[in-house]
PDB file of N, CA and C in Angstrom:
ATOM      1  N   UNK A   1      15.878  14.814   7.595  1.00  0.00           N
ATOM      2  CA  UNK A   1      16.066  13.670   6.721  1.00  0.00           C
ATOM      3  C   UNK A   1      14.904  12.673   6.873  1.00  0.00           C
ATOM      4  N   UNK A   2      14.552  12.462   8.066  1.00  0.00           N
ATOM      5  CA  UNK A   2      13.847  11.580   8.043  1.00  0.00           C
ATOM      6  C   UNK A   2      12.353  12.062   7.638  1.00  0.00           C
ATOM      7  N   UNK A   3      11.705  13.461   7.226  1.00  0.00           N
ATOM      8  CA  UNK A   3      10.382  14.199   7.318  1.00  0.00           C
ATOM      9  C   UNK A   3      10.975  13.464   5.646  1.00  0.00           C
ATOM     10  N   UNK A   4      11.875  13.779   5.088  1.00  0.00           N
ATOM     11  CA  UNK A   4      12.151  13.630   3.262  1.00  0.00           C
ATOM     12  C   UNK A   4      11.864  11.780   3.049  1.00  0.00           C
ATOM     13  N   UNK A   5      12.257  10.914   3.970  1.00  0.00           N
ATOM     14  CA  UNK A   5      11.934   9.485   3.411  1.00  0.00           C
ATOM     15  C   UNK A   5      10.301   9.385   3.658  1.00  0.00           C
ATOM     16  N   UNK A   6       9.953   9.935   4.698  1.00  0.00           N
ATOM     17  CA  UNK A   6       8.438   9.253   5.069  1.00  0.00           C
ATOM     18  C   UNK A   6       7.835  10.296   3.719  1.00  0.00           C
ATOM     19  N   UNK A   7       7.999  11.263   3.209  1.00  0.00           N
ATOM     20  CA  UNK A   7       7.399  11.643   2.380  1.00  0.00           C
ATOM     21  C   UNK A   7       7.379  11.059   0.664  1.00  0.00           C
ATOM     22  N   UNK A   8       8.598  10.412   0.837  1.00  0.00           N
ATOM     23  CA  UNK A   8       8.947   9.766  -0.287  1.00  0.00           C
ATOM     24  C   UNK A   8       8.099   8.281  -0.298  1.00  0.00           C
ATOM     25  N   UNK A   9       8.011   7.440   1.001  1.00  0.00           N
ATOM     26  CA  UNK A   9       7.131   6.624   1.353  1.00  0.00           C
ATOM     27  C   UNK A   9       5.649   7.646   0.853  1.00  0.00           C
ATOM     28  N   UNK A  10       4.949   8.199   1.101  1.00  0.00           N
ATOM     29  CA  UNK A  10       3.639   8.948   0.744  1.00  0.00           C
ATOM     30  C   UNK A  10       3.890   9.081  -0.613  1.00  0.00           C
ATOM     31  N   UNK A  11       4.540   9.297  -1.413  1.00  0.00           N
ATOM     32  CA  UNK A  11       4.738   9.425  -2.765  1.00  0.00           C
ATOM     33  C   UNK A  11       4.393   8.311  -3.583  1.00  0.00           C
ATOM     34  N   UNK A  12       5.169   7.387  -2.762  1.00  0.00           N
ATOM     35  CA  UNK A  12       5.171   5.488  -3.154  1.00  0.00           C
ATOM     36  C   UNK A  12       3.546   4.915  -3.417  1.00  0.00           C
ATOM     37  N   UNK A  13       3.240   5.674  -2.211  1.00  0.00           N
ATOM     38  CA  UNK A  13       2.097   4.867  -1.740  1.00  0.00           C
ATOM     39  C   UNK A  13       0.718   5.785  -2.709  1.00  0.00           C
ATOM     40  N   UNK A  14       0.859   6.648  -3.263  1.00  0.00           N
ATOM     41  CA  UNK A  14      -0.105   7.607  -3.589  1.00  0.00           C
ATOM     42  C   UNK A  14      -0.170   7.166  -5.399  1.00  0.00           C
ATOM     43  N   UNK A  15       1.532   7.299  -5.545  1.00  0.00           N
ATOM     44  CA  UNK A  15       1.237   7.455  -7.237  1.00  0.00           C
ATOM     45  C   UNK A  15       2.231   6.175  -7.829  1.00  0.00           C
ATOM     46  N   UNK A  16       2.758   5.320  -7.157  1.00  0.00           N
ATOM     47  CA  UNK A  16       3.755   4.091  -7.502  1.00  0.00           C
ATOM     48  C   UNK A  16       3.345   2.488  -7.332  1.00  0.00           C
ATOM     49  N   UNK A  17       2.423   2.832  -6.222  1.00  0.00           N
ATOM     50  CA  UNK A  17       2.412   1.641  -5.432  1.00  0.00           C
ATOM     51  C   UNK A  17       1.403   0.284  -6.789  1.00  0.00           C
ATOM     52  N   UNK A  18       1.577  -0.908  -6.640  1.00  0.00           N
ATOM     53  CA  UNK A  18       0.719  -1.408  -7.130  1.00  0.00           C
ATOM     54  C   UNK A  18      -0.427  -1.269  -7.693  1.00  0.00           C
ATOM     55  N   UNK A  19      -0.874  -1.240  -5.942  1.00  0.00           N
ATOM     56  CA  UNK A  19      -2.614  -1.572  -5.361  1.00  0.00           C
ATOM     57  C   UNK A  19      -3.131   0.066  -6.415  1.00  0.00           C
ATOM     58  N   UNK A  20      -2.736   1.108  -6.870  1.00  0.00           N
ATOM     59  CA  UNK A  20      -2.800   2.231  -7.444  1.00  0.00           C
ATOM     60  C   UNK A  20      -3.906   1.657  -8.704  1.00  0.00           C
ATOM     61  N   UNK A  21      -5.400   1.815  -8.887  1.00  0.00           N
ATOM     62  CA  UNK A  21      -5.719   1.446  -9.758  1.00  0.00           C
ATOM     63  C   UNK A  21      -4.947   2.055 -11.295  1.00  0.00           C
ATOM     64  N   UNK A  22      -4.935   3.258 -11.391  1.00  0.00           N
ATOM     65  CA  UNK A  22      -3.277   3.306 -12.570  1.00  0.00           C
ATOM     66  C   UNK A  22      -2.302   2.573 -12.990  1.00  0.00           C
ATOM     67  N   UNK A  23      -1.742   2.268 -11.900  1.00  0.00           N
ATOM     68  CA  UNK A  23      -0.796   1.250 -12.090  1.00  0.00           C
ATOM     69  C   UNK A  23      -1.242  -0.055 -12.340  1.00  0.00           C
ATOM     70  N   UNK A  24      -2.270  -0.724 -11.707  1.00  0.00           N
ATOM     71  CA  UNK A  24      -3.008  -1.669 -11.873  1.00  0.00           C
ATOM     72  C   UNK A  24      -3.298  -1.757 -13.461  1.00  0.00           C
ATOM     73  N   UNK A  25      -4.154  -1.023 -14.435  1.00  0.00           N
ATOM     74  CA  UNK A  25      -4.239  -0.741 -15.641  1.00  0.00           C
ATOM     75  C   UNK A  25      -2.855  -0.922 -16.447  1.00  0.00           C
ATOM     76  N   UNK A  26      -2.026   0.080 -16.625  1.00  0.00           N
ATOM     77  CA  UNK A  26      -0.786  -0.007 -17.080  1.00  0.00           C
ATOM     78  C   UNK A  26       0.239  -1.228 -16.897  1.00  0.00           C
ATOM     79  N   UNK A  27      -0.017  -2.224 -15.981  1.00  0.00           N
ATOM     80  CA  UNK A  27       0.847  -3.354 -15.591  1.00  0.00           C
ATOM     81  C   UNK A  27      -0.077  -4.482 -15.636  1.00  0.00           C
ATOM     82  N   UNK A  28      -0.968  -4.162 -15.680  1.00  0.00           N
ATOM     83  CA  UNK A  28      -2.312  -5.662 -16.318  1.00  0.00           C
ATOM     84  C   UNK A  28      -2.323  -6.306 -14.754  1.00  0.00           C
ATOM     85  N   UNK A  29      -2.100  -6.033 -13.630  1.00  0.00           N
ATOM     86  CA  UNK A  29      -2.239  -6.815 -12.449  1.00  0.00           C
ATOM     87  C   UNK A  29      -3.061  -6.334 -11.246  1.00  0.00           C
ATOM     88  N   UNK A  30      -3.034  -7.306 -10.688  1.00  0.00           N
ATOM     89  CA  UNK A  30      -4.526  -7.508  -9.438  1.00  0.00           C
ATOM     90  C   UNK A  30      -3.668  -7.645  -8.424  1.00  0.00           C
ATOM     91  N   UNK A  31      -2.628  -6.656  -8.240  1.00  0.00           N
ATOM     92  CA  UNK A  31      -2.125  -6.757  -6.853  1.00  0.00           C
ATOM     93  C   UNK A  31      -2.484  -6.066  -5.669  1.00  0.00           C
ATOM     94  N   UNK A  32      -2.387  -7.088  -4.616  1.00  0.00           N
ATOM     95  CA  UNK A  32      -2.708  -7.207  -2.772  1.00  0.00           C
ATOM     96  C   UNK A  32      -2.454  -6.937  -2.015  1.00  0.00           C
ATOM     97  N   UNK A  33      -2.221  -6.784  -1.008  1.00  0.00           N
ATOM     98  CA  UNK A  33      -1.264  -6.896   0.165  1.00  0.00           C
ATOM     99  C   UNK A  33      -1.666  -8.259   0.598  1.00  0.00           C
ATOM    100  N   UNK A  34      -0.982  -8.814   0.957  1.00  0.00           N
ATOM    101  CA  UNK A  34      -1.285 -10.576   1.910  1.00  0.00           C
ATOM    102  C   UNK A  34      -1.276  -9.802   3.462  1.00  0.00           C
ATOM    103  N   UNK A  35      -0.612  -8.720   4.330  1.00  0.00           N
ATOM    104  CA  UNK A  35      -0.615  -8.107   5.207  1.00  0.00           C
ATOM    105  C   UNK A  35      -1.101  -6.622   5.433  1.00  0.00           C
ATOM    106  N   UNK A  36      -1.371  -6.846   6.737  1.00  0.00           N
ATOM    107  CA  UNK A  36      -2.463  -5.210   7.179  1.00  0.00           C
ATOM    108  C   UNK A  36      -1.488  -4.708   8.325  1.00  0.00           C
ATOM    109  N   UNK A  37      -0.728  -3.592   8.187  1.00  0.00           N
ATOM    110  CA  UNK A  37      -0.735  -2.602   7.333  1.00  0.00           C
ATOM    111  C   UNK A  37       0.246  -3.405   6.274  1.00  0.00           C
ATOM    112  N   UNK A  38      -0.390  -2.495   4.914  1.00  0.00           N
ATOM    113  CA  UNK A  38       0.894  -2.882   4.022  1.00  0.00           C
ATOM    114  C   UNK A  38       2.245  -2.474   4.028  1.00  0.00           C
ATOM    115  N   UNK A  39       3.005  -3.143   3.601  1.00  0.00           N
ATOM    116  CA  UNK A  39       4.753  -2.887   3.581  1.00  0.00           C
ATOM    117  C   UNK A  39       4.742  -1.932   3.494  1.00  0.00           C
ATOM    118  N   UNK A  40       4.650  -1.296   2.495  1.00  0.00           N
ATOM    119  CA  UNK A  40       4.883   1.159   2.838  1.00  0.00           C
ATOM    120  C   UNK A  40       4.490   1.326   3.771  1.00  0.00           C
ATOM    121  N   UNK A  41       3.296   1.084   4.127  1.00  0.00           N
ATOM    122  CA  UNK A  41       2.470   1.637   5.334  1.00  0.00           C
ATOM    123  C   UNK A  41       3.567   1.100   6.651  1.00  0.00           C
ATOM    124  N   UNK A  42       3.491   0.003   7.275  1.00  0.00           N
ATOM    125  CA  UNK A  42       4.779  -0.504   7.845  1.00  0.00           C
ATOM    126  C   UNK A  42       5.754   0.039   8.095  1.00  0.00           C
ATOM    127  N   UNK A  43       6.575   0.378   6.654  1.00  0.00           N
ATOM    128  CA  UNK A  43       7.679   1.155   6.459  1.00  0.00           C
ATOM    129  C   UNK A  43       7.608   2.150   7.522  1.00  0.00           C
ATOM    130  N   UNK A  44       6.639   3.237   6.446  1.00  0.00           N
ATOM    131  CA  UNK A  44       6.170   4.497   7.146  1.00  0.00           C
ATOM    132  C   UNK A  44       6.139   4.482   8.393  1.00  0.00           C
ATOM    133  N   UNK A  45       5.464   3.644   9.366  1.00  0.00           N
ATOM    134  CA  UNK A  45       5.264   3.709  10.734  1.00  0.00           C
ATOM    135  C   UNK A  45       6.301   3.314  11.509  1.00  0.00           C
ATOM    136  N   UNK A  46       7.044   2.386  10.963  1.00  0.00           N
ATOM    137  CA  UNK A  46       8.287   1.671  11.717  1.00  0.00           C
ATOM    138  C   UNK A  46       9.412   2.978  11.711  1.00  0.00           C
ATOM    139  N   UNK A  47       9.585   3.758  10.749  1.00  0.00           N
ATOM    140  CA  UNK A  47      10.288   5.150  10.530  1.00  0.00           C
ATOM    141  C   UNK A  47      10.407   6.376  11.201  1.00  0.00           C
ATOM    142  N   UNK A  48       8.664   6.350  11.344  1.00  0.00           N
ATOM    143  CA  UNK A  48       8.039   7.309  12.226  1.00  0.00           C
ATOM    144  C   UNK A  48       8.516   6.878  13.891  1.00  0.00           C
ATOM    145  N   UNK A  49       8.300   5.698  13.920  1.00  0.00           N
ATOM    146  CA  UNK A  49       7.772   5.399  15.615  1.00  0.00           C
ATOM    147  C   UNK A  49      10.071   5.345  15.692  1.00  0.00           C
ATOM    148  N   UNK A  50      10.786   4.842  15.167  1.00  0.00           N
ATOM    149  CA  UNK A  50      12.028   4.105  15.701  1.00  0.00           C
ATOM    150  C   UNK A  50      13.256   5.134  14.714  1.00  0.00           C
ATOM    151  N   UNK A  51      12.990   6.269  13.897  1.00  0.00           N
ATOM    152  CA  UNK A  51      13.873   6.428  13.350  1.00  0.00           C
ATOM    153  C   UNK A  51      14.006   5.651  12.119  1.00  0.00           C
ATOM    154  N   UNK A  52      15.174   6.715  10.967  1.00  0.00           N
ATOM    155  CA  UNK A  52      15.607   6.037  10.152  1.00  0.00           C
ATOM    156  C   UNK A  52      16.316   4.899  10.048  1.00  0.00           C
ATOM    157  N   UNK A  53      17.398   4.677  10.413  1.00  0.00           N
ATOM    158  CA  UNK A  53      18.007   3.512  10.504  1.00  0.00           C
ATOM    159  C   UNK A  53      17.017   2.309  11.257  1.00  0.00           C
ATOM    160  N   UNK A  54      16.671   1.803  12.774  1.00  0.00           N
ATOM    161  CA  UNK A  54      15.694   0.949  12.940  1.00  0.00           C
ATOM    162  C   UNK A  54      14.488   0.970  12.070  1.00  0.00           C
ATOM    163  N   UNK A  55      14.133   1.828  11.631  1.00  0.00           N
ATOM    164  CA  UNK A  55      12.565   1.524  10.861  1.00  0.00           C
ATOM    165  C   UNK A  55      13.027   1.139   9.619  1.00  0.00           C
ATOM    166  N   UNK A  56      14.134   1.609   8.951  1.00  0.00           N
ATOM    167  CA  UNK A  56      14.032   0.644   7.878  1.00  0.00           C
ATOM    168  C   UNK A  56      14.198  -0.948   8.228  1.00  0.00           C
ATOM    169  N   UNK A  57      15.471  -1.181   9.072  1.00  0.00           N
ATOM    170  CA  UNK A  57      15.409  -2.308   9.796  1.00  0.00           C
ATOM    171  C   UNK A  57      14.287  -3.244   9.701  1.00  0.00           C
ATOM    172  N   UNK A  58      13.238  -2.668  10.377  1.00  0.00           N
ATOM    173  CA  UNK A  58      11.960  -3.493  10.593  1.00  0.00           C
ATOM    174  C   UNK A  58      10.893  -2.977   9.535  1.00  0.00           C
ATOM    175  N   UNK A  59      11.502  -2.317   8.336  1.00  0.00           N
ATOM    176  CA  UNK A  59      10.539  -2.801   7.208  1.00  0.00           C
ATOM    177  C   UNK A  59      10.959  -3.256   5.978  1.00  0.00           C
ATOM    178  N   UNK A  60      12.231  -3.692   6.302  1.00  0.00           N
ATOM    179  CA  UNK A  60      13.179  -4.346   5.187  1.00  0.00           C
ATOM    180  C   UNK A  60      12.459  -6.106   5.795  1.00  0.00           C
ATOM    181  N   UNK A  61      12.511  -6.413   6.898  1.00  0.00           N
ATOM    182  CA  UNK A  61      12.295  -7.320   7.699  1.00  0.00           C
ATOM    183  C   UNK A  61      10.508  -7.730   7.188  1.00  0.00           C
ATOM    184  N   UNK A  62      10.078  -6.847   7.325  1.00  0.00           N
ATOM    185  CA  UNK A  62       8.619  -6.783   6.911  1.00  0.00           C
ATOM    186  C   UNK A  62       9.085  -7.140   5.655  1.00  0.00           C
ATOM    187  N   UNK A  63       8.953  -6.728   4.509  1.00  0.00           N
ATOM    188  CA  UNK A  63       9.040  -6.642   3.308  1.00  0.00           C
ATOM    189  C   UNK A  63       9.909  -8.553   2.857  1.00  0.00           C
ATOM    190  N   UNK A  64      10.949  -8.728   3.226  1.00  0.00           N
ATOM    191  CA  UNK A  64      11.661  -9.819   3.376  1.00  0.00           C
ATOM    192  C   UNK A  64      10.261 -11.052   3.673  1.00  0.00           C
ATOM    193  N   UNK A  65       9.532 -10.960   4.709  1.00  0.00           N
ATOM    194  CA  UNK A  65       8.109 -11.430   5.242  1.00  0.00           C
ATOM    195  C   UNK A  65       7.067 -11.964   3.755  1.00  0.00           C
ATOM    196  N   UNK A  66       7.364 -10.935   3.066  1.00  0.00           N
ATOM    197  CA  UNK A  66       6.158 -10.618   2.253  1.00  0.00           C
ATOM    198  C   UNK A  66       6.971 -11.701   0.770  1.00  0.00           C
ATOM    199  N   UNK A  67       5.900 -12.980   0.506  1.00  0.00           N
ATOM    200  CA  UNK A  67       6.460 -13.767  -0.475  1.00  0.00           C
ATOM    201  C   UNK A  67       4.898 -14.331  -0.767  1.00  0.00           C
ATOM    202  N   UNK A  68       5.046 -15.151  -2.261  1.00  0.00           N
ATOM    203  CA  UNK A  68       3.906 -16.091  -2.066  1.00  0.00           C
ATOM    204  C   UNK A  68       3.195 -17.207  -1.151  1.00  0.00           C
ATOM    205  N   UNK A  69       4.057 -17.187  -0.240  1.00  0.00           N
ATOM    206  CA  UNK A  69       3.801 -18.600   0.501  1.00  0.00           C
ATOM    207  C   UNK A  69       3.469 -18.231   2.015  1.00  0.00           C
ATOM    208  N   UNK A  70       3.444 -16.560   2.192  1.00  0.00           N
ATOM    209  CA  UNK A  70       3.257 -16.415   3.532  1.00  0.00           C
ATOM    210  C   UNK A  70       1.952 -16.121   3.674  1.00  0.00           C
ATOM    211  N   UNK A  71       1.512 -16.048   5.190  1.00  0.00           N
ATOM    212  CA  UNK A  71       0.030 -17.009   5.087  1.00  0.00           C
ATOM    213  C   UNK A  71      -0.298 -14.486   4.986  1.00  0.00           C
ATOM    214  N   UNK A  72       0.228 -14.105   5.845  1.00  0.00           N
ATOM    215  CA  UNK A  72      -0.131 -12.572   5.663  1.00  0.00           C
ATOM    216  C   UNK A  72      -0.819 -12.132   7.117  1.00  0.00           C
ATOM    217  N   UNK A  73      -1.980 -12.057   7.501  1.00  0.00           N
ATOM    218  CA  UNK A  73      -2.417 -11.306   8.112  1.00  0.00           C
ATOM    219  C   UNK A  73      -2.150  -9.942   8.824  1.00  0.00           C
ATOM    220  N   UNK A  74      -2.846  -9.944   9.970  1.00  0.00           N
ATOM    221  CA  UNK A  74      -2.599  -8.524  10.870  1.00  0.00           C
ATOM    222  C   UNK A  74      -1.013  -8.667  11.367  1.00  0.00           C
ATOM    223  N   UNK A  75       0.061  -7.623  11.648  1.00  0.00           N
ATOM    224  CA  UNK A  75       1.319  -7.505  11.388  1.00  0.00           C
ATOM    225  C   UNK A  75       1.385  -5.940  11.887  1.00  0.00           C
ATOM    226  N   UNK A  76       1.048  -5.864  12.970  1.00  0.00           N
ATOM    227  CA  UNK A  76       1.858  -4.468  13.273  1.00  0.00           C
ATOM    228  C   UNK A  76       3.041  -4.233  13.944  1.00  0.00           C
ATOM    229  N   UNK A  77       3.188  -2.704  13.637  1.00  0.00           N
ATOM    230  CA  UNK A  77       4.895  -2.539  13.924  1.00  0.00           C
ATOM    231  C   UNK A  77       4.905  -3.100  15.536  1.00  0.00           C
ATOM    232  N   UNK A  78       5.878  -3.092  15.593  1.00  0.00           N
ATOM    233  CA  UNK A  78       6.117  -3.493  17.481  1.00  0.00           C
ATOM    234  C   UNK A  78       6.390  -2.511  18.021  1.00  0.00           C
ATOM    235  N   UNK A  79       6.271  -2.571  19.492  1.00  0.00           N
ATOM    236  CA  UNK A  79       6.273  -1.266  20.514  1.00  0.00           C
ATOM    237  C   UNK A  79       7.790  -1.057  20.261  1.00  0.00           C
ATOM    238  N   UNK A  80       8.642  -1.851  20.533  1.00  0.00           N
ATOM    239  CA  UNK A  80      10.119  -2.068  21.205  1.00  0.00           C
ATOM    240  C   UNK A  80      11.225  -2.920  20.137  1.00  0.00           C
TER     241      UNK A  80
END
């Protein structure tokens, strides 16, 4: 189960995501990440490193993070 979400995350991130110059075209926008790694990416790793249930945890948490007003930077997953 969990090899099927992180791949679905790679899916996101390849042919869905924003930053996708495609998508970029088709949706008229100049979108960013304000944070390194980005939220999928995050996702992905928080999934990988803690399991399904905690990694979504801490990239729902991430994602929740992610607004206009947050300042962004470096943001990696945590050990623990």
């Amino acid at each position: 189960m969990k090899q099927v979400v992180l791949r679905l995350i790679r899916f996101y991130q390849r042919y869905l995501n924003l930053t996708n110059p495609v998508m970029k075209s088709l949706f008229l926008t100049d979108a960013a990440c304000r944070f390194h790694p980005t939220c999928s990416e995050y996702m992905y790793q928080a999934i990988e490193k803690f399991g399904i249930i905690n990694g979504l945890y801490w990239g729902t948490k991430r994602i929740l993070r992610c607004h206009p007003w947050s300042k962004g930077g470096l943001d990696p997953v945590p050990n623990s």
